[in-house]
C-alpha atoms as a PDB file:
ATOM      1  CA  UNK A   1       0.000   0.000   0.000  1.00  0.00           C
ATOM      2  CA  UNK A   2       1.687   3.620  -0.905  1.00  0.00           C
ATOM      3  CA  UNK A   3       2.260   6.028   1.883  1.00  0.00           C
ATOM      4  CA  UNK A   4      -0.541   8.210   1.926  1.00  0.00           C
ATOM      5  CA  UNK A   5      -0.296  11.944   0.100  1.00  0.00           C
ATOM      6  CA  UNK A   6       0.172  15.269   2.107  1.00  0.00           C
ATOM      7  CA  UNK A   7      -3.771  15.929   1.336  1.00  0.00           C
ATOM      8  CA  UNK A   8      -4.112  12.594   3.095  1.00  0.00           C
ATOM      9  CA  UNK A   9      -2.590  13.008   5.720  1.00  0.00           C
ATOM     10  CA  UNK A  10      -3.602  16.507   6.437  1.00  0.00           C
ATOM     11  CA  UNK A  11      -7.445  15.218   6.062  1.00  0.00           C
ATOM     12  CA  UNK A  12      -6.749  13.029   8.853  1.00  0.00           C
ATOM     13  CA  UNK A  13      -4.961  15.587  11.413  1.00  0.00           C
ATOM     14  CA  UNK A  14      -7.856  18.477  10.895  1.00  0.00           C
ATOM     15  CA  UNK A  15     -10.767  16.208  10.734  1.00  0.00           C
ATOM     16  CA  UNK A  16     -10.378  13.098  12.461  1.00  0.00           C
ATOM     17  CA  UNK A  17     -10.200  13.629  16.275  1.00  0.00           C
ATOM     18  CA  UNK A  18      -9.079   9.866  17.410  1.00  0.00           C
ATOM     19  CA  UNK A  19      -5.407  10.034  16.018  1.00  0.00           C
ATOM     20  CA  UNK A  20      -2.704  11.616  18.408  1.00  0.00           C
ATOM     21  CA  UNK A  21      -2.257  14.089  15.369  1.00  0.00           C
ATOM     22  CA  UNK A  22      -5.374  15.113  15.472  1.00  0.00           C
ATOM     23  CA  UNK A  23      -5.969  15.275  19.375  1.00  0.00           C
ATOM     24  CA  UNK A  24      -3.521  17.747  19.770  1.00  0.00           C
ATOM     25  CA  UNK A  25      -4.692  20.136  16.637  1.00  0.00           C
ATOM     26  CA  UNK A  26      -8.051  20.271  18.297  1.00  0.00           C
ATOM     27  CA  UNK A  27      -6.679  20.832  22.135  1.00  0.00           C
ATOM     28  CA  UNK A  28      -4.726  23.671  20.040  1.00  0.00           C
ATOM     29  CA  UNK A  29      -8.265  25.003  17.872  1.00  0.00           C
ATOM     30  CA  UNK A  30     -10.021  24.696  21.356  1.00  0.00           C
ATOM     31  CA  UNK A  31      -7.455  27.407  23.322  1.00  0.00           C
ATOM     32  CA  UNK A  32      -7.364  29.086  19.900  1.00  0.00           C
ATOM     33  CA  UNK A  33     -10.902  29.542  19.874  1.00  0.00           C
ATOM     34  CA  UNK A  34     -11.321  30.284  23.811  1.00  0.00           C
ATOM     35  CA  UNK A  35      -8.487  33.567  23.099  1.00  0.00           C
ATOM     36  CA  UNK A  36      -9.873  34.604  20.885  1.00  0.00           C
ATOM     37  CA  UNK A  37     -13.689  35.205  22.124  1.00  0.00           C
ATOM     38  CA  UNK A  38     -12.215  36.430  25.178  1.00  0.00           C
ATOM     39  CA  UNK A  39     -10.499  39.004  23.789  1.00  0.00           C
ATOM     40  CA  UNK A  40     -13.929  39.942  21.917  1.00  0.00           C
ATOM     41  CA  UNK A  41     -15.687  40.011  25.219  1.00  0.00           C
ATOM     42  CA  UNK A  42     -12.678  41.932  26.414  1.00  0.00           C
ATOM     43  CA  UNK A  43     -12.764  44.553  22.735  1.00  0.00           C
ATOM     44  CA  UNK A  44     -16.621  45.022  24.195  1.00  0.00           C
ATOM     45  CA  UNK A  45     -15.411  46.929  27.213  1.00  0.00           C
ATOM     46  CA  UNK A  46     -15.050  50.464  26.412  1.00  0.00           C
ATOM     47  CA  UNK A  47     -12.267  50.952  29.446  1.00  0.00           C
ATOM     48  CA  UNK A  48      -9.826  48.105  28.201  1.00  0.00           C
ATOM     49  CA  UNK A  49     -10.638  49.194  24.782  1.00  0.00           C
ATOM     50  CA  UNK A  50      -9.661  52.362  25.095  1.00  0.00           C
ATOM     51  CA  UNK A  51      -6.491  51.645  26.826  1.00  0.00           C
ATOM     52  CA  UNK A  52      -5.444  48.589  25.142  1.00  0.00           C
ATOM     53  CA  UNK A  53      -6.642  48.920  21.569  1.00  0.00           C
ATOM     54  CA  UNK A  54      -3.835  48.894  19.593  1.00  0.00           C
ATOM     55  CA  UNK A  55      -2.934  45.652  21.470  1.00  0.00           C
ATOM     56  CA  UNK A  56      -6.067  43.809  21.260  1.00  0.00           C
ATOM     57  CA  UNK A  57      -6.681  44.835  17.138  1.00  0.00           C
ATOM     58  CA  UNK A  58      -3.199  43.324  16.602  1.00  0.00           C
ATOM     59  CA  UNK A  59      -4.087  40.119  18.475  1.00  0.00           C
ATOM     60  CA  UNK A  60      -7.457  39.836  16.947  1.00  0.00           C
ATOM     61  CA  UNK A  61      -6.043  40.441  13.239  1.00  0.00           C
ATOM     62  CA  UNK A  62      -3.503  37.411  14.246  1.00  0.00           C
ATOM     63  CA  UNK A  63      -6.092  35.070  15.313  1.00  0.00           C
ATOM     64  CA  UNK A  64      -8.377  36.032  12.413  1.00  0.00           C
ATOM     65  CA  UNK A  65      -5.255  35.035   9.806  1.00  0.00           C
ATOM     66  CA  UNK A  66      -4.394  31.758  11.869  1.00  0.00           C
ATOM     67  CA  UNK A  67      -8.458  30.824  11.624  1.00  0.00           C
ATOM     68  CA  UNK A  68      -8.636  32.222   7.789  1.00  0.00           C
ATOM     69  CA  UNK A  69      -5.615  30.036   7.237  1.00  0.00           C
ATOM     70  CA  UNK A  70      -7.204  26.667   9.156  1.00  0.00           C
ATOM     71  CA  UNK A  71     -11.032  27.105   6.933  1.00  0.00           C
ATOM     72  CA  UNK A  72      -8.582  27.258   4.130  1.00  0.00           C
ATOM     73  CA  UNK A  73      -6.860  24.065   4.450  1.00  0.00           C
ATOM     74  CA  UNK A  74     -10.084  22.534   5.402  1.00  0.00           C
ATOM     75  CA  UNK A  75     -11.644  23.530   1.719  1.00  0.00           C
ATOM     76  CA  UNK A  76      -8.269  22.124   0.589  1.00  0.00           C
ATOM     77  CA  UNK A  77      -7.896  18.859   1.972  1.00  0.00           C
ATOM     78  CA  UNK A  78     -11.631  18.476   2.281  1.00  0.00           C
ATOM     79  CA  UNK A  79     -12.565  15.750  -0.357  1.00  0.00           C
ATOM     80  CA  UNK A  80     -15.591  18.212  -1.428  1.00  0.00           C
ATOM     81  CA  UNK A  81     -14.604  21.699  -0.731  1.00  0.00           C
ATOM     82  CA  UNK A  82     -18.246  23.094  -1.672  1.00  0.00           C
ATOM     83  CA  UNK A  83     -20.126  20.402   0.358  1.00  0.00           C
ATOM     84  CA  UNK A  84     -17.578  21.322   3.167  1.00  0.00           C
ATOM     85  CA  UNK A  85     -18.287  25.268   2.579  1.00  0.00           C
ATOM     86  CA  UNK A  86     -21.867  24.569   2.517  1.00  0.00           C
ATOM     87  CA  UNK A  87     -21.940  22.922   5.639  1.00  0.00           C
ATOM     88  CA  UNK A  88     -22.699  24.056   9.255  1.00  0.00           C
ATOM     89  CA  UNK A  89     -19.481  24.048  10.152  1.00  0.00           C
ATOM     90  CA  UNK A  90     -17.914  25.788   7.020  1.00  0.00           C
ATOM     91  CA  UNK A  91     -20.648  28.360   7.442  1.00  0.00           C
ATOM     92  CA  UNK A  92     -19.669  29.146  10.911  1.00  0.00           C
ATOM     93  CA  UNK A  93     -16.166  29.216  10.135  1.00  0.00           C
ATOM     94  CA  UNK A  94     -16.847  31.457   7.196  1.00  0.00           C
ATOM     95  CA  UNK A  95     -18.736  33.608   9.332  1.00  0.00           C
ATOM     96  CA  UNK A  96     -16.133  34.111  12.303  1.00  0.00           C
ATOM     97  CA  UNK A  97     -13.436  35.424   9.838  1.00  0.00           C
ATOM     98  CA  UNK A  98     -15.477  37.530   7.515  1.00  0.00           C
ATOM     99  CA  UNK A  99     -15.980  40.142   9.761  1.00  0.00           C
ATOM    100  CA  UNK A 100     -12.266  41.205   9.945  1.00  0.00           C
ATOM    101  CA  UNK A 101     -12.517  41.721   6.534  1.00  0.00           C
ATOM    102  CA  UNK A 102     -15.246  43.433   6.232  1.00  0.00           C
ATOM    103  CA  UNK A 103     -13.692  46.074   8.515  1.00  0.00           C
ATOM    104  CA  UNK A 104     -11.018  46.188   6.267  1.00  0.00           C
ATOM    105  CA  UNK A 105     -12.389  48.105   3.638  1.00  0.00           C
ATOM    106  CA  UNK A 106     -15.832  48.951   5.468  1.00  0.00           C
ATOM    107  CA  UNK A 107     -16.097  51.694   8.252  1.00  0.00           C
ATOM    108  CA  UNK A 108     -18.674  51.127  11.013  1.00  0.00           C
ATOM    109  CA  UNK A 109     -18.384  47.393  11.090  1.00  0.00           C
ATOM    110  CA  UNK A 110     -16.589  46.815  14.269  1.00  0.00           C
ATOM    111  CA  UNK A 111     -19.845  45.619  16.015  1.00  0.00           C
ATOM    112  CA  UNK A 112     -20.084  42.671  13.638  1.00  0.00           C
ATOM    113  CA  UNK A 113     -17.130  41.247  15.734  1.00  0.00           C
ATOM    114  CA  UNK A 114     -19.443  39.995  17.758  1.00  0.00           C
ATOM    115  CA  UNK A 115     -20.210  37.417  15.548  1.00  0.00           C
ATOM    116  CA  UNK A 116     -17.017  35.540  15.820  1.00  0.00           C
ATOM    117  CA  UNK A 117     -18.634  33.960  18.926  1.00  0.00           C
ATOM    118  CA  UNK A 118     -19.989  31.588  16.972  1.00  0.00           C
ATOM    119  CA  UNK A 119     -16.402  30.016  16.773  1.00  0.00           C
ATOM    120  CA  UNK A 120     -17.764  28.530  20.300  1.00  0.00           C
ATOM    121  CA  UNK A 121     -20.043  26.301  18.114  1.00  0.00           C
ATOM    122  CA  UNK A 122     -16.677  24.884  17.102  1.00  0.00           C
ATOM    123  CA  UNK A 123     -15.792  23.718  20.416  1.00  0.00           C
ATOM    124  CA  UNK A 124     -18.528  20.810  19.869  1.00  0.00           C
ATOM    125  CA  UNK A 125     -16.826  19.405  17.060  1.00  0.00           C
ATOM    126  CA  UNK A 126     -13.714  19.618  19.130  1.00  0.00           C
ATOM    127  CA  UNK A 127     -15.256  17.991  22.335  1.00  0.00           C
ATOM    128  CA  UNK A 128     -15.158  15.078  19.920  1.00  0.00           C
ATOM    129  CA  UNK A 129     -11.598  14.083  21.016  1.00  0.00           C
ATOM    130  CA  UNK A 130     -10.367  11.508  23.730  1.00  0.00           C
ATOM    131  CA  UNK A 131     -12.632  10.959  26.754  1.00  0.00           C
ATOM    132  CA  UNK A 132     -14.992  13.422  25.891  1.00  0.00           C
ATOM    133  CA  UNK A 133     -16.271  11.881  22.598  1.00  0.00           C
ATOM    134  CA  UNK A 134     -19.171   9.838  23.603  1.00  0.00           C
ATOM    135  CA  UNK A 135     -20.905  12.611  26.033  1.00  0.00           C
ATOM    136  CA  UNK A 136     -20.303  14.731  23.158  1.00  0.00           C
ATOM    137  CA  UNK A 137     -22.080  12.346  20.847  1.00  0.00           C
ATOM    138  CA  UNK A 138     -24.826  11.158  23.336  1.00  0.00           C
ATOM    139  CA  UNK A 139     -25.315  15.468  24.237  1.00  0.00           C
ATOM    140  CA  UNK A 140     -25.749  16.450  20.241  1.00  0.00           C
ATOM    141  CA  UNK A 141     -27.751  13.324  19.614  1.00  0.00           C
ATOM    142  CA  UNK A 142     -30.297  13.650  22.405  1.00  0.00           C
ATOM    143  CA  UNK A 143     -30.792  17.681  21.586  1.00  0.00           C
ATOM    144  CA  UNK A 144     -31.516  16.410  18.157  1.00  0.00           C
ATOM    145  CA  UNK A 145     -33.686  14.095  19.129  1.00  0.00           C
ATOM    146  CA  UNK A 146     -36.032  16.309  20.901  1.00  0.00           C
ATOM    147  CA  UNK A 147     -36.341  19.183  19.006  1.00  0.00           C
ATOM    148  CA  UNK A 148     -39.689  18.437  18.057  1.00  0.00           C
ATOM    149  CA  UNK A 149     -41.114  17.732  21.309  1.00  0.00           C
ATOM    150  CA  UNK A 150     -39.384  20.992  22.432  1.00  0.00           C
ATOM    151  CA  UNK A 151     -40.819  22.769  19.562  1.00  0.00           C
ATOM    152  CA  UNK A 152     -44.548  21.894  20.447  1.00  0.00           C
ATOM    153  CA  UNK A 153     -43.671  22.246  24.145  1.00  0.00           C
ATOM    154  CA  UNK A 154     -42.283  26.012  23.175  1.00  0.00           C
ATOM    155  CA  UNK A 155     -45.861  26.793  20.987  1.00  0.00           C
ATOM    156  CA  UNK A 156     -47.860  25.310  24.110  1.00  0.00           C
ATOM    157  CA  UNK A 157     -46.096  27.372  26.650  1.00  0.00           C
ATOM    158  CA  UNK A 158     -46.776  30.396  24.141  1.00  0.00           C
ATOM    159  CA  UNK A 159     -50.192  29.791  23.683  1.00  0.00           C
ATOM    160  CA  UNK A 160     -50.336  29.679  27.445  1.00  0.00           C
ATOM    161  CA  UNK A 161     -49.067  32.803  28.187  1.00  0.00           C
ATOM    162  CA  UNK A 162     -50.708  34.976  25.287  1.00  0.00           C
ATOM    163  CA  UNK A 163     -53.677  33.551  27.306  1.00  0.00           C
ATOM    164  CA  UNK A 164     -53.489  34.099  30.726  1.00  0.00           C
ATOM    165  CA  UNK A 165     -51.645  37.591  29.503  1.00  0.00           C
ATOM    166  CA  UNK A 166     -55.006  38.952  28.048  1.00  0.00           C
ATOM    167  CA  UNK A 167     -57.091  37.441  30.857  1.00  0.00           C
ATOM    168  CA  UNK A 168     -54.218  39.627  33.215  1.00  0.00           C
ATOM    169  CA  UNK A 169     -55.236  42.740  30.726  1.00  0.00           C
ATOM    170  CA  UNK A 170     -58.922  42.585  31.098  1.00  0.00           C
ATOM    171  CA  UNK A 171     -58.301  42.157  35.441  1.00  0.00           C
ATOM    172  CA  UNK A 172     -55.847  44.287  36.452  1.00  0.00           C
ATOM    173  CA  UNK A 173     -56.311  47.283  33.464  1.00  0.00           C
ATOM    174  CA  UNK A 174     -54.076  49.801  32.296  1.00  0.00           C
ATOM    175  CA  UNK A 175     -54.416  51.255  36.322  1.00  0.00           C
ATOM    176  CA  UNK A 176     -52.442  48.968  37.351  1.00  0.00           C
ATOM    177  CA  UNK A 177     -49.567  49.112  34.493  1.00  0.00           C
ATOM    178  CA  UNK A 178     -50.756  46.285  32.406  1.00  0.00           C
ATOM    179  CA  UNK A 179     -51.110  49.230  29.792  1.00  0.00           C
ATOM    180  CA  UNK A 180     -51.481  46.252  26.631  1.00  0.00           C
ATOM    181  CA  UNK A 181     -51.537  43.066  25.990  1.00  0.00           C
ATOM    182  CA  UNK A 182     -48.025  42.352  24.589  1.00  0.00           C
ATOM    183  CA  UNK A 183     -47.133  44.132  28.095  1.00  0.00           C
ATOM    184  CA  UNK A 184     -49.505  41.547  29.887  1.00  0.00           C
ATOM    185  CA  UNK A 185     -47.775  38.549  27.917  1.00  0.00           C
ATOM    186  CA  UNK A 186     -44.176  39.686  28.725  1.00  0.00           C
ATOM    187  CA  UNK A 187     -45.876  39.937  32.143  1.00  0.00           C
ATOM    188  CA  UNK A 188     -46.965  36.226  32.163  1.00  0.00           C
ATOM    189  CA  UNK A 189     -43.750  35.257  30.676  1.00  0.00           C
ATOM    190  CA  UNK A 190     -41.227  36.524  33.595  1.00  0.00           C
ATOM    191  CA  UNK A 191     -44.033  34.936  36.004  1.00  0.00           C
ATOM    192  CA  UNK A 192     -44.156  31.743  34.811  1.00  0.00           C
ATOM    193  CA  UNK A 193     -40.770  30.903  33.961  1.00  0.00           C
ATOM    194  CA  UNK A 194     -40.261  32.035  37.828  1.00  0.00           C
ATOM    195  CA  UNK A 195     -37.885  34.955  36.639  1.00  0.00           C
ATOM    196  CA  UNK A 196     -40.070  37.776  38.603  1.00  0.00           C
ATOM    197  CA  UNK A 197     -38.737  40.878  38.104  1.00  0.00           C
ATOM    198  CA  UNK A 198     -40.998  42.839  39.497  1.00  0.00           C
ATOM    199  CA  UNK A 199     -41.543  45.801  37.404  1.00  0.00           C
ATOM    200  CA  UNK A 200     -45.204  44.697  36.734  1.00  0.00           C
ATOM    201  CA  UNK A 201     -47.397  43.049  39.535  1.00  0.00           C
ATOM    202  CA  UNK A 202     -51.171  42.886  40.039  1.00  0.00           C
ATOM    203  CA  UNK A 203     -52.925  44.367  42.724  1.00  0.00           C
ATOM    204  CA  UNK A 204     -56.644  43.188  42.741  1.00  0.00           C
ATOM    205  CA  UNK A 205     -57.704  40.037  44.560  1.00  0.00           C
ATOM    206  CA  UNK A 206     -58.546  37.822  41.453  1.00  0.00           C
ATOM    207  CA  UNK A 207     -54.933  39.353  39.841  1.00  0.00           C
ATOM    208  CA  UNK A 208     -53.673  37.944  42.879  1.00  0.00           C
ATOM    209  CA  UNK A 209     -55.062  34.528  42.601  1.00  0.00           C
ATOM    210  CA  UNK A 210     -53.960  34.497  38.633  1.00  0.00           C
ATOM    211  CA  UNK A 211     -50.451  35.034  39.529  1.00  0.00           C
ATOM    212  CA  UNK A 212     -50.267  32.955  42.186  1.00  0.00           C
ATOM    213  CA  UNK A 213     -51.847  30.016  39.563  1.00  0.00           C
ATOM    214  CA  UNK A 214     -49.310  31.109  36.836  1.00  0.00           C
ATOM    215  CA  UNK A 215     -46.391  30.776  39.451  1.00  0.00           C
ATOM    216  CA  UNK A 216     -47.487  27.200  40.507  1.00  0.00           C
ATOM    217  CA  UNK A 217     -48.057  26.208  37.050  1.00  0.00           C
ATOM    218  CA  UNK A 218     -44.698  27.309  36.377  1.00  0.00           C
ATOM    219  CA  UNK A 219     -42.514  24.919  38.774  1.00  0.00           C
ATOM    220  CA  UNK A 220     -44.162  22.105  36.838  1.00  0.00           C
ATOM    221  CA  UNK A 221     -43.801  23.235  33.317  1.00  0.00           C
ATOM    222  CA  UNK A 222     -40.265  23.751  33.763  1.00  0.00           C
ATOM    223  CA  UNK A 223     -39.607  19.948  34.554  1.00  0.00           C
ATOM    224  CA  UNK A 224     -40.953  18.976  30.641  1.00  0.00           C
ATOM    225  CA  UNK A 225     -38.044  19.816  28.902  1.00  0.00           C
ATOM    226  CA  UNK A 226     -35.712  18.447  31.393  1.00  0.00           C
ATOM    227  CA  UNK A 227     -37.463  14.920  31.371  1.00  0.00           C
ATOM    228  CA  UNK A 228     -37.644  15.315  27.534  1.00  0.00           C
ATOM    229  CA  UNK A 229     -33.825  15.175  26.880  1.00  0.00           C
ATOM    230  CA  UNK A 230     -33.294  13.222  29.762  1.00  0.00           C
ATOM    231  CA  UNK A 231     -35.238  10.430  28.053  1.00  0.00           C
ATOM    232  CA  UNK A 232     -33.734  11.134  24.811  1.00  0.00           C
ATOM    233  CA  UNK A 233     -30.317  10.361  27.053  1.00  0.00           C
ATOM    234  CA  UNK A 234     -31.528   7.345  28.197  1.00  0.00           C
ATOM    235  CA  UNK A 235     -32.432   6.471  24.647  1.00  0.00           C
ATOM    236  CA  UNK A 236     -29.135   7.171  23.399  1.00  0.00           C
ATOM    237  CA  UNK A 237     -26.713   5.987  25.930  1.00  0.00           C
ATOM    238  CA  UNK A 238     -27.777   2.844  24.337  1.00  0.00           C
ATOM    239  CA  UNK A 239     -26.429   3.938  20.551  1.00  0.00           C
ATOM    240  CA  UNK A 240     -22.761   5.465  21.923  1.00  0.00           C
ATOM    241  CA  UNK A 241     -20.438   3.571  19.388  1.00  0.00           C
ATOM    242  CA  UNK A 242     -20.614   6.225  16.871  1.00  0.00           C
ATOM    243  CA  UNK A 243     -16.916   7.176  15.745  1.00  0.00           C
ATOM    244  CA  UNK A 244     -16.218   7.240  11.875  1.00  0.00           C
ATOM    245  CA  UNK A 245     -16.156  10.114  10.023  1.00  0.00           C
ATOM    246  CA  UNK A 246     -17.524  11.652   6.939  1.00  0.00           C
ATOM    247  CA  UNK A 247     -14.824  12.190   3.991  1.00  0.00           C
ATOM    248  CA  UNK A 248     -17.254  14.573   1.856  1.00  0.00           C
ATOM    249  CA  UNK A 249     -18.423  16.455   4.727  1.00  0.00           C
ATOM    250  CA  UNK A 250     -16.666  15.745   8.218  1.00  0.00           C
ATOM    251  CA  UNK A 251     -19.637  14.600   9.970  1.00  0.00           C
ATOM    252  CA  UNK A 252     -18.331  11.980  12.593  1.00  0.00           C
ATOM    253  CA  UNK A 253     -21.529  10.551  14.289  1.00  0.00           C
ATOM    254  CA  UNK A 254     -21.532   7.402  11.900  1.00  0.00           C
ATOM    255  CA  UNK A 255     -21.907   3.663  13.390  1.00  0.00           C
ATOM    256  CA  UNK A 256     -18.654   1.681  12.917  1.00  0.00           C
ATOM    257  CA  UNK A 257     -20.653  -0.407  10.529  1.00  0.00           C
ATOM    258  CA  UNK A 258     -21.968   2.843   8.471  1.00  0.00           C
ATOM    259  CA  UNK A 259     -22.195   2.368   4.686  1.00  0.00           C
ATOM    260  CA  UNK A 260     -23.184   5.897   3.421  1.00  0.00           C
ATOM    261  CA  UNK A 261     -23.111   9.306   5.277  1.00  0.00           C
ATOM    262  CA  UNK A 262     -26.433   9.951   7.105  1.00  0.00           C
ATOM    263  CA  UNK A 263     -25.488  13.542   6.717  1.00  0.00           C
ATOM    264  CA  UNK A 264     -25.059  14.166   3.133  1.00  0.00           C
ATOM    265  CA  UNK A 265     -25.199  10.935   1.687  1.00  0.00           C
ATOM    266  CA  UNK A 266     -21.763  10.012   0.147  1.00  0.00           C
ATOM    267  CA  UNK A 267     -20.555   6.073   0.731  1.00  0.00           C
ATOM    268  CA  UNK A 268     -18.010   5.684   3.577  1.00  0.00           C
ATOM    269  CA  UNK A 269     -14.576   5.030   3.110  1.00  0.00           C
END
């Protein structure tokens, strides 16, 4: 069998996390990735900003060149570069660099730094290395799993307070600061989910009695989602061997057994 080629062998370091290669280039993207969203959160205060700009522009247009320089390698040795740039990972990548650019030749765009947060999402590709792979796995799999439970869960809850928001409206009144009924809902919101600010409260009897209802009602409606994903857990801590990867498009939640891709189709290697 011939040696494999550079592309090869650079394929396997950036996207496969179970070689010692490839461990240590994802320990090294993680701290990447951590420096460099703190030192947005630290751009974001106007203080060390001000004191320590020229410093924190420099570091931030290093990072952005060692992360332009990683997304390009990954179109490179990427089997399919445009499934790869089309995917949710190339899109995020794509996403946390562009903004430097952008600045470059654009005035007024410094607040779009922001967006190179989503360079965390990264992290849960990375999480995919050593001890950490199967909770990684068995974390994304269960959230994916539930979404639509969670989804009519979120439209009941919604439905529930746009209700007992009007019926707040037509007690208390505009006297007593529930001045609308997208006031009222944000109202019922911040009561049920227990949050209670305070800036709103009722003051007749029956307002009262609502709130105390919505408040109740609230300790057990928290508990759905939580038993939701913890069954979906359950569920998958029984499918954990999942550790091949994609060559088209890097996904790597594939049974050892897997013939095609489950994420964009192409046959295993």
């Amino acid at each position: 069998m011939s040696d494999p080629s550079f592309k090869e062998r650079l394929y396997t370091i950036i996207f496969e996390a179970d070689t010692p290669a490839g461990k240590l280039f994802d320990v090294l993207l993680f701290v990447a990735i951590m420096v460099s969203v703190g030192l947005t959160m630290l751009s974001s205060v106007h203080s060390i900003y001000a004191s320590h700009s020229t410093l924190l522009l420099t570091l931030n247009a290093l990072f952005t060149v060692l992360f332009t320089i990683e997304y390009g390698l990954r179109l490179y040795c990427a089997p399919k570069s445009i499934r790869y740039a089309r995917s949710f990972f190339g899109v995020v990548d794509l996403l946390a660099i562009l903004p430097f650019y952008l600045g470059l030749f654009i005035s007024g765009t410094r607040f779009l730094d922001v967006i190179k947060v989503l360079r965390m999402l990264r992290i849960f590709r990375v999480l995919k290395m050593a001890q950490y792979v199967g909770e990684a796995d068995l974390l994304m799999n269960a959230l994916t799993a539930s979404r639509r439970k969670i989804g009519i869960f979120v439209v009941a809850v919604l439905s529930i307070v746009v209700i007992l928001g009007s019926l707040m409206y037509i007690i208390e009144g505009e006297a007593n600061g529930f001045t609308s009924i997208p006031k009222s809902v944000y109202w019922a919101i911040v009561t049920l989910t227990t949050v209670g600010y305070g800036d709103i409260s009722p003051h007749t009897p029956v307002g009262q009695a609502l709130a105390a209802f919505i408040m109740i009602m609230g300790y057990s409606i928290i508990a759905v989602p939580t038993g939701i994903i913890t069954a979906d857990l359950i569920i998958g801590a029984e499918r954990r061997e999942k550790t091949r990867t994609c060559n088209a498009c890097g996904h790597a939640e594939h049974d050892a057994d897997a013939i095609f891709c489950k994420q964009c189709g192409a046959k295993m290697a």
